[in-house]
C-alpha atoms as a PDB file:
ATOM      1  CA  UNK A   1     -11.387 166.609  68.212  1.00  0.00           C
ATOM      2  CA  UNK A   2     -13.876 165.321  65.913  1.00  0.00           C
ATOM      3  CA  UNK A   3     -14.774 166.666  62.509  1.00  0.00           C
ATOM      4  CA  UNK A   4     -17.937 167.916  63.767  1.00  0.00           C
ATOM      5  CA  UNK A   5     -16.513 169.350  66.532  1.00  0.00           C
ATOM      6  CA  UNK A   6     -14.488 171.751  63.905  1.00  0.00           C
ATOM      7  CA  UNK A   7     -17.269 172.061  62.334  1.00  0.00           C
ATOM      8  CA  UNK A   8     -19.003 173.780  65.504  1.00  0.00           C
ATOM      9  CA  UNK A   9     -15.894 175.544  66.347  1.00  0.00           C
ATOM     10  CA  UNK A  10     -15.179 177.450  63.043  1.00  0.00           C
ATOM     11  CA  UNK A  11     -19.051 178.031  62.937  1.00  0.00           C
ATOM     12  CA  UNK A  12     -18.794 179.647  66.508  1.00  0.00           C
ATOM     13  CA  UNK A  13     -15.566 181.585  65.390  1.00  0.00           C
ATOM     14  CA  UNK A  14     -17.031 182.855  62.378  1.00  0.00           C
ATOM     15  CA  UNK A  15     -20.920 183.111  62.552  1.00  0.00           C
ATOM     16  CA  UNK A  16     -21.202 181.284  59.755  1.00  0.00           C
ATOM     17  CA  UNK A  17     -24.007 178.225  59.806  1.00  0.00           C
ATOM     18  CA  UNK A  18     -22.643 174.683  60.364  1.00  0.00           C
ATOM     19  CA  UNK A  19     -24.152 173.445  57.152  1.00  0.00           C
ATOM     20  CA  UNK A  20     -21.840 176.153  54.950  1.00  0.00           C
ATOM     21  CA  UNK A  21     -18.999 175.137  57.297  1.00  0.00           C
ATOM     22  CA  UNK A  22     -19.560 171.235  56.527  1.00  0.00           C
ATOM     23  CA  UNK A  23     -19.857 171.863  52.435  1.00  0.00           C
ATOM     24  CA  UNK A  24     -16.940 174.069  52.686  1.00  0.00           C
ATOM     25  CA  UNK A  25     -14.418 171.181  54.848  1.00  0.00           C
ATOM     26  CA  UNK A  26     -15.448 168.850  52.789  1.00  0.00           C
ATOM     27  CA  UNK A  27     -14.686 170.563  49.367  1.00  0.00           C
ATOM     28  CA  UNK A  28     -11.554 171.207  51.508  1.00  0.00           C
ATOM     29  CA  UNK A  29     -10.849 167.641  51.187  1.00  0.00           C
ATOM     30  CA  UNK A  30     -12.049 166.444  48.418  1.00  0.00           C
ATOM     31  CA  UNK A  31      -9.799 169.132  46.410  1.00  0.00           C
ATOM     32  CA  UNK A  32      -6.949 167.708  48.429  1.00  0.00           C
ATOM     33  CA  UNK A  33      -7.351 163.987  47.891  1.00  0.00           C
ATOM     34  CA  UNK A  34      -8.022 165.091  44.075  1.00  0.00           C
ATOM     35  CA  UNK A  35      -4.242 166.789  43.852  1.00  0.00           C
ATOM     36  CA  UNK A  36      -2.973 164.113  45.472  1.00  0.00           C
ATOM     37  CA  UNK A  37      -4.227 161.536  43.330  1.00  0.00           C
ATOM     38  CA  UNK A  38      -2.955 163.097  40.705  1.00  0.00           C
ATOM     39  CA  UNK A  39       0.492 163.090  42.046  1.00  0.00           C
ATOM     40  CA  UNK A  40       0.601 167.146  42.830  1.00  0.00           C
ATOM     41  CA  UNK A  41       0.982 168.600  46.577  1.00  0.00           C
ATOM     42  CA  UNK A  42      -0.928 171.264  48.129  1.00  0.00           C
ATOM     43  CA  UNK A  43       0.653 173.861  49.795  1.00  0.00           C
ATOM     44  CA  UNK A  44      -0.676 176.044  52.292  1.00  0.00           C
ATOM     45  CA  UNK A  45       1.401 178.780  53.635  1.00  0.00           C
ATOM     46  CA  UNK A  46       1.908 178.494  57.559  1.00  0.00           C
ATOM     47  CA  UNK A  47      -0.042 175.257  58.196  1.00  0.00           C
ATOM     48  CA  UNK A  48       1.931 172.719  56.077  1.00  0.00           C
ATOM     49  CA  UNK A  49       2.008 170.536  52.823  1.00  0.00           C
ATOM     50  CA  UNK A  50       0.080 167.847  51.845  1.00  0.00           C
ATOM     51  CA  UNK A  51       2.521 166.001  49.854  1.00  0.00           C
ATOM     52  CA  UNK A  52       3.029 162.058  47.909  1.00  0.00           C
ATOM     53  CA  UNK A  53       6.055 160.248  49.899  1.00  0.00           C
ATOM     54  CA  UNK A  54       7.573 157.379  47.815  1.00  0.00           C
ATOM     55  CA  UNK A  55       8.051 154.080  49.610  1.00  0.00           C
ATOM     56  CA  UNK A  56      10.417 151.986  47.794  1.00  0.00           C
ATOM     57  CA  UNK A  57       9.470 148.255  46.719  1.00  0.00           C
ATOM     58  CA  UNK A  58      10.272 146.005  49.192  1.00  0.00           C
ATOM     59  CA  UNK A  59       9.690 142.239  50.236  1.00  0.00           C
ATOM     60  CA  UNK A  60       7.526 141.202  53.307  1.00  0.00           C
ATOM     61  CA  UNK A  61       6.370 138.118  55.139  1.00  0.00           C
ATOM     62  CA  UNK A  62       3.486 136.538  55.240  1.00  0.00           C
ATOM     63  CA  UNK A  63       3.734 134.868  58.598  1.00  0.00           C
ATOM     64  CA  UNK A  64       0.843 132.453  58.429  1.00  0.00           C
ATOM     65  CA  UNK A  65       1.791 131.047  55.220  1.00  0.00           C
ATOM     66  CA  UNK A  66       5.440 131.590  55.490  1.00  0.00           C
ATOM     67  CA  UNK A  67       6.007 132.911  52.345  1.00  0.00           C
ATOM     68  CA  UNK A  68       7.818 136.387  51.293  1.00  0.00           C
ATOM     69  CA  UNK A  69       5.795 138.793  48.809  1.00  0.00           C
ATOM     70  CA  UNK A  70       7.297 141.556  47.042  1.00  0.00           C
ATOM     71  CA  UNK A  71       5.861 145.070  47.738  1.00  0.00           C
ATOM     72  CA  UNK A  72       5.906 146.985  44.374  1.00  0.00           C
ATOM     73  CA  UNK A  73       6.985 150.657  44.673  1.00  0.00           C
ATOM     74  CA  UNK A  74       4.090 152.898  45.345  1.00  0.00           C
ATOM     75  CA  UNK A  75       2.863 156.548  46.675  1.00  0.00           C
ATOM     76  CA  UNK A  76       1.536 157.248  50.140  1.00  0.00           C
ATOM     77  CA  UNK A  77      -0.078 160.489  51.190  1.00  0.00           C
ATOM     78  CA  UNK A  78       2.037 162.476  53.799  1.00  0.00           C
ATOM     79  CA  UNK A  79       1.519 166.047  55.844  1.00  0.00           C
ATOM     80  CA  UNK A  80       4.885 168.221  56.632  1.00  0.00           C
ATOM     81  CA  UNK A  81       3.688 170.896  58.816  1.00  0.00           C
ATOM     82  CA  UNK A  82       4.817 174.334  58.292  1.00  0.00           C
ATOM     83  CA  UNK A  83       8.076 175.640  60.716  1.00  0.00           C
ATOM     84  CA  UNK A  84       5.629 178.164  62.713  1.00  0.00           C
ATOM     85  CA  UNK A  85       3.127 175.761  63.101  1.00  0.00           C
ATOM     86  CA  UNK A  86       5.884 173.306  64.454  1.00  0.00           C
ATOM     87  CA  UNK A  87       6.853 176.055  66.526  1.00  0.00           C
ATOM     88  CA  UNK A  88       3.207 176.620  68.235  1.00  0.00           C
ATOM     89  CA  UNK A  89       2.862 173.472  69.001  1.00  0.00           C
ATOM     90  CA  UNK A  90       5.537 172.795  70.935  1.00  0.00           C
ATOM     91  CA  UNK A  91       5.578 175.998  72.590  1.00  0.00           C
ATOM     92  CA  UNK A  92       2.101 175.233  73.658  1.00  0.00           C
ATOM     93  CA  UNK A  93       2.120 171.615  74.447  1.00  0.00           C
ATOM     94  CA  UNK A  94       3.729 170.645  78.042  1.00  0.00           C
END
């Protein structure tokens, strides 16, 4: 499912007009990339978290030039869905 296509469906579902839909998604976002660049999670209650995982510094290869480069520690974003929405899914999904 495209974005647009949840666009259309939450404007079907609500009778709201696409173009409200769209600004609100996207401020959706936006607020969530915002938190997370700012190293703070967003929680909502029986969806899931959007959350900062650590990765540890590491060292990697560069195959073509055969050389190893060390991977400084940094922050990736992650989701952790809620337990009930863990639950629906596989409930629903043969």
């Amino acid at each position: 499912m495209t974005k647009a296509e949840v666009i259309s469906a939450i404007a079907d579902k609500t009778g709201v007009d696409k173009a409200s839909v769209s600004v609100t998604l996207e401020s959706f976002f936006e607020t969530v990339k915002a938190e997370l660049s700012k190293g703070e999670g967003v929680f909502v209650r029986g969806f899931g978290s959007f959350v900062n995982k650590k990765r540890a510094a590491k060292k990697a290869r560069n195959i073509s030039a055969k050389t190893t480069v060390d991977v400084p520690e940094h922050y990736v974003p992650g989701f952790k869905p809620a337990k009930e929405f863990t639950e629906q899914v596989k409930s629903n999904v043969k």
